[in-house]
Every structure is written in structure tokens, then in C-alpha cells.
N, C-alpha and C. Protein backbone atom coordinates (compact mmCIF):
# COMPACT_ATOMS: atom_id res chain seq x y z
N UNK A 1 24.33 181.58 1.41
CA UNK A 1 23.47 182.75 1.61
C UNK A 1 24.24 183.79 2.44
N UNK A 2 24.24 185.36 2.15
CA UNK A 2 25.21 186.26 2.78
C UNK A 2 24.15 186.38 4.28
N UNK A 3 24.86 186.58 4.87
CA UNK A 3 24.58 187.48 6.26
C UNK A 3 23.86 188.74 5.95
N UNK A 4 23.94 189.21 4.99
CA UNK A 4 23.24 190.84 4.90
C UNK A 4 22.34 190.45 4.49
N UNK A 5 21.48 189.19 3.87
CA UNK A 5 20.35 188.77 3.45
C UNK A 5 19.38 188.13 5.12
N UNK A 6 18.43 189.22 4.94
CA UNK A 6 17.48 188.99 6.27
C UNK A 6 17.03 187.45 6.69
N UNK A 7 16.94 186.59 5.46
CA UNK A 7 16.56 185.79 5.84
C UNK A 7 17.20 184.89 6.06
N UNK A 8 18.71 185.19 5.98
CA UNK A 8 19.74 184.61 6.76
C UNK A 8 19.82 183.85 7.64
N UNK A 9 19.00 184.30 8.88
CA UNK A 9 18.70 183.94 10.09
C UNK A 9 17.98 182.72 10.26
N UNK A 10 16.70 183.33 9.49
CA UNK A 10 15.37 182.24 9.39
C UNK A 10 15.93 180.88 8.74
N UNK A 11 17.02 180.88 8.06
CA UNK A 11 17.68 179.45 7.85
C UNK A 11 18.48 178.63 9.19
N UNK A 12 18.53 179.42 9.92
CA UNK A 12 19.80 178.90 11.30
C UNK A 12 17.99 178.11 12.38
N UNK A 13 18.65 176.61 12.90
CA UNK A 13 16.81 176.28 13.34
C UNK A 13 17.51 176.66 14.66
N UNK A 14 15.96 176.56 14.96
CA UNK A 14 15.81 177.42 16.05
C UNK A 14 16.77 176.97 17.55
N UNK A 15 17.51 175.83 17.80
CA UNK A 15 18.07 175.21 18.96
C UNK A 15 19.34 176.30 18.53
N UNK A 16 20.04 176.28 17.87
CA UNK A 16 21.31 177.11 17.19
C UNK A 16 21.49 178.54 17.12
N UNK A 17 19.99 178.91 17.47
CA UNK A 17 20.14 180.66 17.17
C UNK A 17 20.07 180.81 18.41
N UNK A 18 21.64 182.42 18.45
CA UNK A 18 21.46 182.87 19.91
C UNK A 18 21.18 184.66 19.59
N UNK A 19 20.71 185.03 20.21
CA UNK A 19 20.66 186.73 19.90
C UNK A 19 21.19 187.17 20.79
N UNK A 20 21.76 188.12 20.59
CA UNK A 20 22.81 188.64 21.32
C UNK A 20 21.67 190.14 21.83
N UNK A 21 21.92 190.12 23.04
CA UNK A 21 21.30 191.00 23.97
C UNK A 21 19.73 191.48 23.71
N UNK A 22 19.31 190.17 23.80
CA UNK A 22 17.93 190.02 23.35
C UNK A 22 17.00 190.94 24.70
N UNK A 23 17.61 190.98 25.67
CA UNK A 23 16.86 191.49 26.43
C UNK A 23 17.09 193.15 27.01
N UNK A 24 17.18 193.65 25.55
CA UNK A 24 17.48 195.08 25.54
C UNK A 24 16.75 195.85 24.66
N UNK A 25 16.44 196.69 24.52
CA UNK A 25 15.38 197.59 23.95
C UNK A 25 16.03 198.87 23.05
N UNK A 26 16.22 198.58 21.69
CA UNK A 26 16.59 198.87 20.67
C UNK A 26 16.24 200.29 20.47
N UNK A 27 14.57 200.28 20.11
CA UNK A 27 13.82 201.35 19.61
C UNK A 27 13.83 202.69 20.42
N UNK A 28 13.97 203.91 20.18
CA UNK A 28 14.16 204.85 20.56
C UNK A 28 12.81 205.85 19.91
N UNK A 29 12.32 206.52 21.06
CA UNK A 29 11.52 207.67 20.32
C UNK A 29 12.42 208.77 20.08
N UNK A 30 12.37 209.47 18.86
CA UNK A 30 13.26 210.68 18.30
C UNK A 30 13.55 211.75 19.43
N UNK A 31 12.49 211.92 20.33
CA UNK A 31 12.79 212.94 21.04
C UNK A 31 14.14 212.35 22.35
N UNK A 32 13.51 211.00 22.47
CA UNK A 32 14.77 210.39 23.73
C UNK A 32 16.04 210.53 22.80
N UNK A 33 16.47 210.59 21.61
CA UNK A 33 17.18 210.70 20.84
C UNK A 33 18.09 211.99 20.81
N UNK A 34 17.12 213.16 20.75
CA UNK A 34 18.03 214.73 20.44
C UNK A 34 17.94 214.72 22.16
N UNK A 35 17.57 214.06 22.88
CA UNK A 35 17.53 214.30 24.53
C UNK A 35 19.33 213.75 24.87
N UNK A 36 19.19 212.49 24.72
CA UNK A 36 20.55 211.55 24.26
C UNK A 36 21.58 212.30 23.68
N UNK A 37 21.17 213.09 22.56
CA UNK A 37 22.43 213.88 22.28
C UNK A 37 22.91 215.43 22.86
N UNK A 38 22.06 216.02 23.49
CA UNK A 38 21.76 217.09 24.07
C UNK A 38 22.61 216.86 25.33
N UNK A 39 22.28 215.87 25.71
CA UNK A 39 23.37 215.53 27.00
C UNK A 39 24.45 214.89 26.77
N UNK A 40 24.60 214.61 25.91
CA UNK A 40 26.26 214.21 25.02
C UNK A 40 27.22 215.39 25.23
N UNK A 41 26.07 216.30 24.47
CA UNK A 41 26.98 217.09 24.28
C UNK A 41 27.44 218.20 25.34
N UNK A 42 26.48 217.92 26.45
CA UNK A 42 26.68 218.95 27.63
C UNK A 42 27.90 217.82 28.32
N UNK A 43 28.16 217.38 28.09
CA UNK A 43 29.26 216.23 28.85
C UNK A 43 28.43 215.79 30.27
N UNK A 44 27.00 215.02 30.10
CA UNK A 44 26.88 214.31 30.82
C UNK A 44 27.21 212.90 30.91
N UNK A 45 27.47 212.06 31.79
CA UNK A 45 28.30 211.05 31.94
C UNK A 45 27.18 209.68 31.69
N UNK A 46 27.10 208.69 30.85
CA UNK A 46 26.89 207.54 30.52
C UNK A 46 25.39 207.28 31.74
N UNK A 47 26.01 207.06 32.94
CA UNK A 47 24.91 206.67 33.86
C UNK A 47 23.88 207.53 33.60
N UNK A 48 24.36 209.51 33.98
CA UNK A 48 23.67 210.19 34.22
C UNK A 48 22.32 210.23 33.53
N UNK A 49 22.38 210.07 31.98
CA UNK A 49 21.79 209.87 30.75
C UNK A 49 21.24 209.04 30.85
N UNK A 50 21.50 207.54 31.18
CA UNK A 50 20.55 206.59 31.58
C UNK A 50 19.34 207.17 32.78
N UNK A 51 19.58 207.52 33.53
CA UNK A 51 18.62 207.99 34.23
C UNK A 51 17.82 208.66 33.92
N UNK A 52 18.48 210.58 33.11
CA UNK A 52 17.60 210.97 32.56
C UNK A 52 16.21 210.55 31.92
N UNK A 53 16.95 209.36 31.07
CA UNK A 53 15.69 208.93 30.14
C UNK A 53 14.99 207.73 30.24
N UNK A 54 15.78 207.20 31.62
CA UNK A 54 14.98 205.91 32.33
C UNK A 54 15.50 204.88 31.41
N UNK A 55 16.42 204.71 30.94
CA UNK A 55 16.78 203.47 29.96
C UNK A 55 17.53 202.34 30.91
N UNK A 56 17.99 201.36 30.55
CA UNK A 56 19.13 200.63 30.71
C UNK A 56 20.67 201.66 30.11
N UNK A 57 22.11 201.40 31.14
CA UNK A 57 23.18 202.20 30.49
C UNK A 57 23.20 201.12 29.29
N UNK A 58 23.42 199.82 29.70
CA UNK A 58 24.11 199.22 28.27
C UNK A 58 22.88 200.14 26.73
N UNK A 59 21.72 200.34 26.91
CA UNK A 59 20.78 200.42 25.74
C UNK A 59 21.30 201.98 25.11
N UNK A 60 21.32 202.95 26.17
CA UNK A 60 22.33 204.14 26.37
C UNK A 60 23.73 203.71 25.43
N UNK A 61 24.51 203.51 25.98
CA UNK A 61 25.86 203.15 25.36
C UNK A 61 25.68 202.45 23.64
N UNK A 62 24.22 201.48 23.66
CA UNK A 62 24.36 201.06 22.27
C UNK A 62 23.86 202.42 21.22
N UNK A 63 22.88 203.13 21.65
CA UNK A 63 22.62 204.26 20.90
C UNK A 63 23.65 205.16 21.00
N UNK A 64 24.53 205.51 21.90
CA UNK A 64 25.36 206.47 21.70
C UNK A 64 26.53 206.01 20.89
N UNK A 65 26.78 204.42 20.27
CA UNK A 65 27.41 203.89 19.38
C UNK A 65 26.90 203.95 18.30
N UNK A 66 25.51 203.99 17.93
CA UNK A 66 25.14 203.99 16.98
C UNK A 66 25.24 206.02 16.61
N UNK A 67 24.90 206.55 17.17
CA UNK A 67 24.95 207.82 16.68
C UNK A 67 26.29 208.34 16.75
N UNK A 68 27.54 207.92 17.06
CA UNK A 68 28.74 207.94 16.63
C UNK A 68 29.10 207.54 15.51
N UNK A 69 28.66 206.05 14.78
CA UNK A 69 28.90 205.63 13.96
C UNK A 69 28.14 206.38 12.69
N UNK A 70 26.64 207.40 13.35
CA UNK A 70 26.75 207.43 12.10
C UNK A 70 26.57 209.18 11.76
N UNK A 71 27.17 210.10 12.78
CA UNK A 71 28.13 211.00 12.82
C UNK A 71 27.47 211.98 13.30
N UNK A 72 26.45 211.78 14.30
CA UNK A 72 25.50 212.63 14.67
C UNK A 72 26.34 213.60 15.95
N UNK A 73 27.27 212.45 16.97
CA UNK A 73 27.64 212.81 17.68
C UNK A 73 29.20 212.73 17.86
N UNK A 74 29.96 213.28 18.28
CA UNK A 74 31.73 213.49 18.05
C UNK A 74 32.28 213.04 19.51
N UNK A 75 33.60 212.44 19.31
CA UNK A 75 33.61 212.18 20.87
C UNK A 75 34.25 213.13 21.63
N UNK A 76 33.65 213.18 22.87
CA UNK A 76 34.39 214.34 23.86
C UNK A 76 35.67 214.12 24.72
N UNK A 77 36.15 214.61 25.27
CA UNK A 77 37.47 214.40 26.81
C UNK A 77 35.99 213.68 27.63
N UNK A 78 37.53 212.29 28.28
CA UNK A 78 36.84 211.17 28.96
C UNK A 78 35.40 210.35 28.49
N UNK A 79 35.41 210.54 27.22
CA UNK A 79 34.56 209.39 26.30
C UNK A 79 33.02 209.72 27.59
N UNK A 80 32.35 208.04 27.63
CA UNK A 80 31.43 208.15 27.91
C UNK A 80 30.98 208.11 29.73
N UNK A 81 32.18 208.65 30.42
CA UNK A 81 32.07 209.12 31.85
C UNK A 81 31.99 210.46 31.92
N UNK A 82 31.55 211.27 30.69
CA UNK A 82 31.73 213.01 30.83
C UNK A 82 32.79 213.56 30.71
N UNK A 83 32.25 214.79 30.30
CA UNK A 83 33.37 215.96 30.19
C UNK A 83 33.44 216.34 28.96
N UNK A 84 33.25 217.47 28.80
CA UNK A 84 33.33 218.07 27.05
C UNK A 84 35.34 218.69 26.37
């Protein structure tokens, strides 16, 4: 069975499955989103952004990977410590 098939998982029992950063919070409302990129793009720095929007940095850092990857946002001078 491939990995890209959802129910992939539901075959692995349950002592064997580990999730990887299960205790992080995925979902984003759209507006924390153009907020997230708004301060990307002003070259605010990783923490700063976490604060702004009250997140965890790691949850920060995974959305600002995901909207790199999928080309929303470009990278700046000094990546995700600031600076445009």
C-alpha cells in the first residue's frame, strides 16, 4: 500500500504509530495567514511573528515552509531572523 494512500496509516496498529509533532497546531485562519505573510515580507524576524499572532515559533516556521514551498512567499537576506 503507497504512503500517499490515506489509509496508509490506519494499517500501522496503534503501539507502532508515532506522529511527528503531534502537539502542534496545523490549522491556520486565512487572515493569520496574509498576517504571516505581511510580516514576511516586512522582514520581521521568526519570533517576532510568533508573537504577533500568538502561535508557537516551531507552528510559525512550519507555515512559513509551507508557503515557501508553495510560492506564496520568496526568501529574504538572513532567512527567518529578518531582514528584507
Amino acid at each position: 500500500m503507497s504512503r500517499d494512500n490515506p489509509s496508509y496509516y490506519m494499517q500501522i496498529p496503534q503501539e507502532n504509530l508515532y506522529i511527528a509533532c503531534d502537539d502542534l497546531e496545523f490549522a491556520w485562519d486565512k487572515q493569520e495567514v496574509k498576517k504571516v505573510r505581511g510580516e514576511w515580507r516586512k522582514g520581521t524576524d521568526i519570533s517576532e511573528i510568533a508573537k504577533i499572532v500568538d502561535r508557537e515559533i516551531d507552528e510559525v516556521f512550519l507555515l512559513l515552509l509551507d508557503q515557501a514551498r508553495s510560492g506564496y512567499i520568496e526568501p529574504r537576506k538572513n532567512g527567518i531572523l529578518g531582514g528584507i
